[in-house]
Protein backbone atom coordinates (compact mmCIF):
# COMPACT_ATOMS: atom_id res chain seq x y z
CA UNK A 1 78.26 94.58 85.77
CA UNK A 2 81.39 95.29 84.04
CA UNK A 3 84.06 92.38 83.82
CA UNK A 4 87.13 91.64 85.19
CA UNK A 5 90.16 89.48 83.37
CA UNK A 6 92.49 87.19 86.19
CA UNK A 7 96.13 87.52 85.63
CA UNK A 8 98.82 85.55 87.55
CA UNK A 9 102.57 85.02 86.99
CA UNK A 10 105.28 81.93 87.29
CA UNK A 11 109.30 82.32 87.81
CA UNK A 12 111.25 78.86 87.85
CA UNK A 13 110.31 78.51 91.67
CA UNK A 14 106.70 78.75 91.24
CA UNK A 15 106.37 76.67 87.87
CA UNK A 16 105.68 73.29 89.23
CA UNK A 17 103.70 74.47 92.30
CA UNK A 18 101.17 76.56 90.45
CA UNK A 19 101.20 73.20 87.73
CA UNK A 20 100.16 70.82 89.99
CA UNK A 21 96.37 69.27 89.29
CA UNK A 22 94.00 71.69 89.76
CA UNK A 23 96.09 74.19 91.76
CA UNK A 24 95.84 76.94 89.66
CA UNK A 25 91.78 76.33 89.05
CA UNK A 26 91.69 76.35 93.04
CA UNK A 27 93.38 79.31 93.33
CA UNK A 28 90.82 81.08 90.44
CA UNK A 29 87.88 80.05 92.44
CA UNK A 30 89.00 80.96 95.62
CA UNK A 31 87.98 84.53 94.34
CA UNK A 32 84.07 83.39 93.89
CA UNK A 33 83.83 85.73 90.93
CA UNK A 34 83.61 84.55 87.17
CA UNK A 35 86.52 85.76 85.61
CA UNK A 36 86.76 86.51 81.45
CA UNK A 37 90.11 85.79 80.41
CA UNK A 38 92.81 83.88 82.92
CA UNK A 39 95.90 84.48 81.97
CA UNK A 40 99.16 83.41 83.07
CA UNK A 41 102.20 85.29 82.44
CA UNK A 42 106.06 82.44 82.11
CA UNK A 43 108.72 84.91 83.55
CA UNK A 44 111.81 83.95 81.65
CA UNK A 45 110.69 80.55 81.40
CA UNK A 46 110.49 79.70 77.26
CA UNK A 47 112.90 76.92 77.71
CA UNK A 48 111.22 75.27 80.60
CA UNK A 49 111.71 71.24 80.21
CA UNK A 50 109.34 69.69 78.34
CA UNK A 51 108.49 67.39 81.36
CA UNK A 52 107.73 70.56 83.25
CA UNK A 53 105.21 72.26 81.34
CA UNK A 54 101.74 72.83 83.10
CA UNK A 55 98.59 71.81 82.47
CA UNK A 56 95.98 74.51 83.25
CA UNK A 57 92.27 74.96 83.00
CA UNK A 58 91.31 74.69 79.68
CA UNK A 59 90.72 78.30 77.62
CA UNK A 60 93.33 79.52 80.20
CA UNK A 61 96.01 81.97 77.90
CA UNK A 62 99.82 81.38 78.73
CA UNK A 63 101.90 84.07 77.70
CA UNK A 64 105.80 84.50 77.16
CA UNK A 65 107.51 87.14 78.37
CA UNK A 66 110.45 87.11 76.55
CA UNK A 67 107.50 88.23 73.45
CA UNK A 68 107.21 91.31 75.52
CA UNK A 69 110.86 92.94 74.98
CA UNK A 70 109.68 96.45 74.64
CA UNK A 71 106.75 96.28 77.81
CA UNK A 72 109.34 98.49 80.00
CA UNK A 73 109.99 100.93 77.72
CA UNK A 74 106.42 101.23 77.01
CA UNK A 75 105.19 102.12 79.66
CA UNK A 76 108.27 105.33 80.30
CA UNK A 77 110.53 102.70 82.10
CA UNK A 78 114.37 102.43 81.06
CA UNK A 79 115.77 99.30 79.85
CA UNK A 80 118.94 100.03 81.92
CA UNK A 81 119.21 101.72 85.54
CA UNK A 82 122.16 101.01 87.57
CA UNK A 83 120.91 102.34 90.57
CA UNK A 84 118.11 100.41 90.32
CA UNK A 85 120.28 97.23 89.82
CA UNK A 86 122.46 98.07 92.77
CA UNK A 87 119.12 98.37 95.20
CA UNK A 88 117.89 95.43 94.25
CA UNK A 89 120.97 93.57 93.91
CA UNK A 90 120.67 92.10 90.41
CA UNK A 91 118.87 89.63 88.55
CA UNK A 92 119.12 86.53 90.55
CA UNK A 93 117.75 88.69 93.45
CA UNK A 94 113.80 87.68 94.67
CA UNK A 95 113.37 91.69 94.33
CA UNK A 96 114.88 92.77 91.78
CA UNK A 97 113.11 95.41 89.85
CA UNK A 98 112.77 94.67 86.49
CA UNK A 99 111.12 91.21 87.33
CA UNK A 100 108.37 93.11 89.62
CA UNK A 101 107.47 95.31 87.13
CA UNK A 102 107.31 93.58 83.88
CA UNK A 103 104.71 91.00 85.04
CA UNK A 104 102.06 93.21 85.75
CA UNK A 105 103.24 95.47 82.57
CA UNK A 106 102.46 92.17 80.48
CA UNK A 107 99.30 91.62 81.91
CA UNK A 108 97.92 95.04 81.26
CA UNK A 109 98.78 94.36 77.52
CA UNK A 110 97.11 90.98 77.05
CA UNK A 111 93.86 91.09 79.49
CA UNK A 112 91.00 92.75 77.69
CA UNK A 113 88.44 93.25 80.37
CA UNK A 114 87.90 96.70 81.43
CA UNK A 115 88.85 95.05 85.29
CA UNK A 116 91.96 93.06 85.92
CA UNK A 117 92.47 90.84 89.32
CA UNK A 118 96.63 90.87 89.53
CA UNK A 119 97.52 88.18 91.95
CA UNK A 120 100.87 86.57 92.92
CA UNK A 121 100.74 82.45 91.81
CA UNK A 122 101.36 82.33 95.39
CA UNK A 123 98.46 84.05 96.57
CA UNK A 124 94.90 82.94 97.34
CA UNK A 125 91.69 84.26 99.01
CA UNK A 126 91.32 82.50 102.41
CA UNK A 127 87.67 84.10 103.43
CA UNK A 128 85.27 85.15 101.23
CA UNK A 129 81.07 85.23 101.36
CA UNK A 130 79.08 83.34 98.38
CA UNK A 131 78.02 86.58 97.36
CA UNK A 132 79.43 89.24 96.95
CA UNK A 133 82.98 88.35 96.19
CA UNK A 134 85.39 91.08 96.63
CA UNK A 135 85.74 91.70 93.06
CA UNK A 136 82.00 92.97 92.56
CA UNK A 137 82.85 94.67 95.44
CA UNK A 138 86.00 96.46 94.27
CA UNK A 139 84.23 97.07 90.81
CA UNK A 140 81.84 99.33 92.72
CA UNK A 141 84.25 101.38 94.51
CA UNK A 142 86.51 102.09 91.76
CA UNK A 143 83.40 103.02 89.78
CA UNK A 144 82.07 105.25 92.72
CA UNK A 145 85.22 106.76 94.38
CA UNK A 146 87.75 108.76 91.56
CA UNK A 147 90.10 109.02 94.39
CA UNK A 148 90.75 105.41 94.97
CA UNK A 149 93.23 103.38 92.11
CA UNK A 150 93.58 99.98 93.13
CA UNK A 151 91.29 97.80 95.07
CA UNK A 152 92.58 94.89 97.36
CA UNK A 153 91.14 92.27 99.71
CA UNK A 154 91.74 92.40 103.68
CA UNK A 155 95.63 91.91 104.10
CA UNK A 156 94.54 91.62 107.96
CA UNK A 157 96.56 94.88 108.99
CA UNK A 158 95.66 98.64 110.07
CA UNK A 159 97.10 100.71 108.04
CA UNK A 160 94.89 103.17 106.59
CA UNK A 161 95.50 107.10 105.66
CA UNK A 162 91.82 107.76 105.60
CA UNK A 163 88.85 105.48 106.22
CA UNK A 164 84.95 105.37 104.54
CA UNK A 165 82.23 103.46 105.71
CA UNK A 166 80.35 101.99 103.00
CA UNK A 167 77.22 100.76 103.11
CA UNK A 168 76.83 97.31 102.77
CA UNK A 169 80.51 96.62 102.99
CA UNK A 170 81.36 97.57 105.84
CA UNK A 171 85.03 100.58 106.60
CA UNK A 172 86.92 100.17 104.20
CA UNK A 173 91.05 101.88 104.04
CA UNK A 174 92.39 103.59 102.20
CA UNK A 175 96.47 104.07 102.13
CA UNK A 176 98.74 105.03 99.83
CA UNK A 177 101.04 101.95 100.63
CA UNK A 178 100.78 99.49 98.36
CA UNK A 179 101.50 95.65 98.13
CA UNK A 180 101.39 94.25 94.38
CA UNK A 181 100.67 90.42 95.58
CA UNK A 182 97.26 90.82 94.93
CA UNK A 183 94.63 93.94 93.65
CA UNK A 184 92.38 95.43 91.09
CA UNK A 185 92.67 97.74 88.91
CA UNK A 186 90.81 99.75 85.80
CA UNK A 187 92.86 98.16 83.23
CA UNK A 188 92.45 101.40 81.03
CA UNK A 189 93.33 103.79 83.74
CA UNK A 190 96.54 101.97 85.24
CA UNK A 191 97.81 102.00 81.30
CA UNK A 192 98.00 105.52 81.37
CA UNK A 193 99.72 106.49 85.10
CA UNK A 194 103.62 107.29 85.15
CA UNK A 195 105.28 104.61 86.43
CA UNK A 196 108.07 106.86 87.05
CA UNK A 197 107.69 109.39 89.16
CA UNK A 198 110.88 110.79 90.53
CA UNK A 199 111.37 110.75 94.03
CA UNK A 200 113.94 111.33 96.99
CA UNK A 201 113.80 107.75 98.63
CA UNK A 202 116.57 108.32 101.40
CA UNK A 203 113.88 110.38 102.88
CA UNK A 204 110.36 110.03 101.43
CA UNK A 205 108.93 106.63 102.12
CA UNK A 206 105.51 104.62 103.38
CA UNK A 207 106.93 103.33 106.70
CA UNK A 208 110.40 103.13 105.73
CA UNK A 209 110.19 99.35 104.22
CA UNK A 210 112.90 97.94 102.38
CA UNK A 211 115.13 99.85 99.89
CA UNK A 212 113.93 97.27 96.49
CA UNK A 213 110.57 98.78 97.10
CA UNK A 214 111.30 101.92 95.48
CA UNK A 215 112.18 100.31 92.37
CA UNK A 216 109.44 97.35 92.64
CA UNK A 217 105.53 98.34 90.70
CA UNK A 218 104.31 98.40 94.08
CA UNK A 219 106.93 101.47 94.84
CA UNK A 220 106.16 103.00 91.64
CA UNK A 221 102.83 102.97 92.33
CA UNK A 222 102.63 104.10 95.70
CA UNK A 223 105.31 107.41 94.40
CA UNK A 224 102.75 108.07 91.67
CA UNK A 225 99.40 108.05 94.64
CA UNK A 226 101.34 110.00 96.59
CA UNK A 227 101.75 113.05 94.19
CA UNK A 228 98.42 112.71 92.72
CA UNK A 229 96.35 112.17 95.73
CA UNK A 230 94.72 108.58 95.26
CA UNK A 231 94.70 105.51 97.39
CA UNK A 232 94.64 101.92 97.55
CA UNK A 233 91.32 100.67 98.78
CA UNK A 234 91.57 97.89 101.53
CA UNK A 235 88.42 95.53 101.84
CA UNK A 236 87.59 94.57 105.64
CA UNK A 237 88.24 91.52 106.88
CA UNK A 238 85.13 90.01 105.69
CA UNK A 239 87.03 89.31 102.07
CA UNK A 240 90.68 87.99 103.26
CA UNK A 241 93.70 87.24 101.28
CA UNK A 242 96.46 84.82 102.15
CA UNK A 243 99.91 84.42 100.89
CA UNK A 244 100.84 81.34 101.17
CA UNK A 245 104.85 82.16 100.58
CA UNK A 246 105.96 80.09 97.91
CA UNK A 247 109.60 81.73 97.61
């Protein structure tokens, strides 16, 4: 079976939560998978006290992402869009853009697994079986299904463009609306999609959520499904994810 890398991030807000003993260990194993790398991404937080450093798992990588300067631009995103500031009201916002892209950016550089697990530090798996965790199970369907992009656990909603039943697992959705708290992806693959896709978004939208989603990774990936045909994969209830809302 193919391997998958964990990769989770920390603003200020989430720093000392996610440090606490063991939290971030609990939060790992919560998944019931044996990850390769874990990896956890500082956002903006190189001058973080001394006294409020973490101490993670051992072997756990902690990268910077103020070393990443270029990761927008990279991957086709501009350094600079003022409509994008305006819609998600600037960098002290919770939503603003550029902070909910570059994490995930950072972590497709630095994981090396041919899998990664993205999840938010605030995010955890509340149900899961011994056996399989959802991660062998999302391994299989992005290896069986061209059509489907990203794999997540239950959210515990509905939504769902199209629907397969899949032996074993049980139906599974599929939806072109995306969250980006927690999911899986082909490292590889995700590298190479255009994360920006033009689009009208006064009038094309998944539900009509909130304007910063347009300009969030979870916007840009839902823009770039939509043209191309592919889906986000939702697991049934029997794997369930819970955000615990940190912010």
């Amino acid at each position: 079976m193919a391997r998958a890398d964990f990769v989770t991030f920390c603003h200020w807000r989430d720093w000392e939560r996610l440090s606490a003993p063991d939290e971030l260990q609990r939060r790992i194993d919560s998944h019931r998978y044996t990850f390769g790398e874990k990896i956890v991404v500082k956002q903006r937080l190189r001058d973080v006290p001394e006294s409020h450093r973490a101490t993670f798992p051992e072997a756990t990588k902690v990268v910077e992402s103020e070393d990443y300067p270029d990761v927008m631009r990279k991957y086709g995103l501009p350094d600079e869009d003022t409509k994008a500031d305006e819609m998600t009201h600037g960098p002290s916002a919770p939503h603003y853009w550029k902070w909910h892209c570059i994490n995930h950016l950072i972590g497709l550089e630095t994981a090396t697994a041919p899998y990664v697990v993205f999840s938010d530090s605030d995010c955890r798996i509340e149900r899961s079986p011994d056996n399989p965790s959802w991660v062998d199970v999302g391994i299989n369907l992005l290896s069986k299904y061209r059509e489907i992009l990203i794999v997540g656990p239950s959210d515990g909603g509905q939504m769902a463009e199209r629907r397969i039943n899949e032996k074993g697992v049980g139906i599974v959705r599929l939806t072109q609306n995306v969250s980006q708290q927690m999911f899986l992806c082909e490292r590889e693959r995700l590298k190479q999609i255009n994360f920006n896709v033009p689009w009208n978004w006064e009038f094309l939208a998944p539900g009509q959520p909130f304007a910063e989603y347009y300009y969030m990774l979870e916007g840009r990936l839902w823009r770039y499904m939509n043209k191309f045909g592919l889906y986000r994969a939702i697991l049934p209830d029997t794997w369930r994810y819970w955000h615990d809302g940190w912010h």
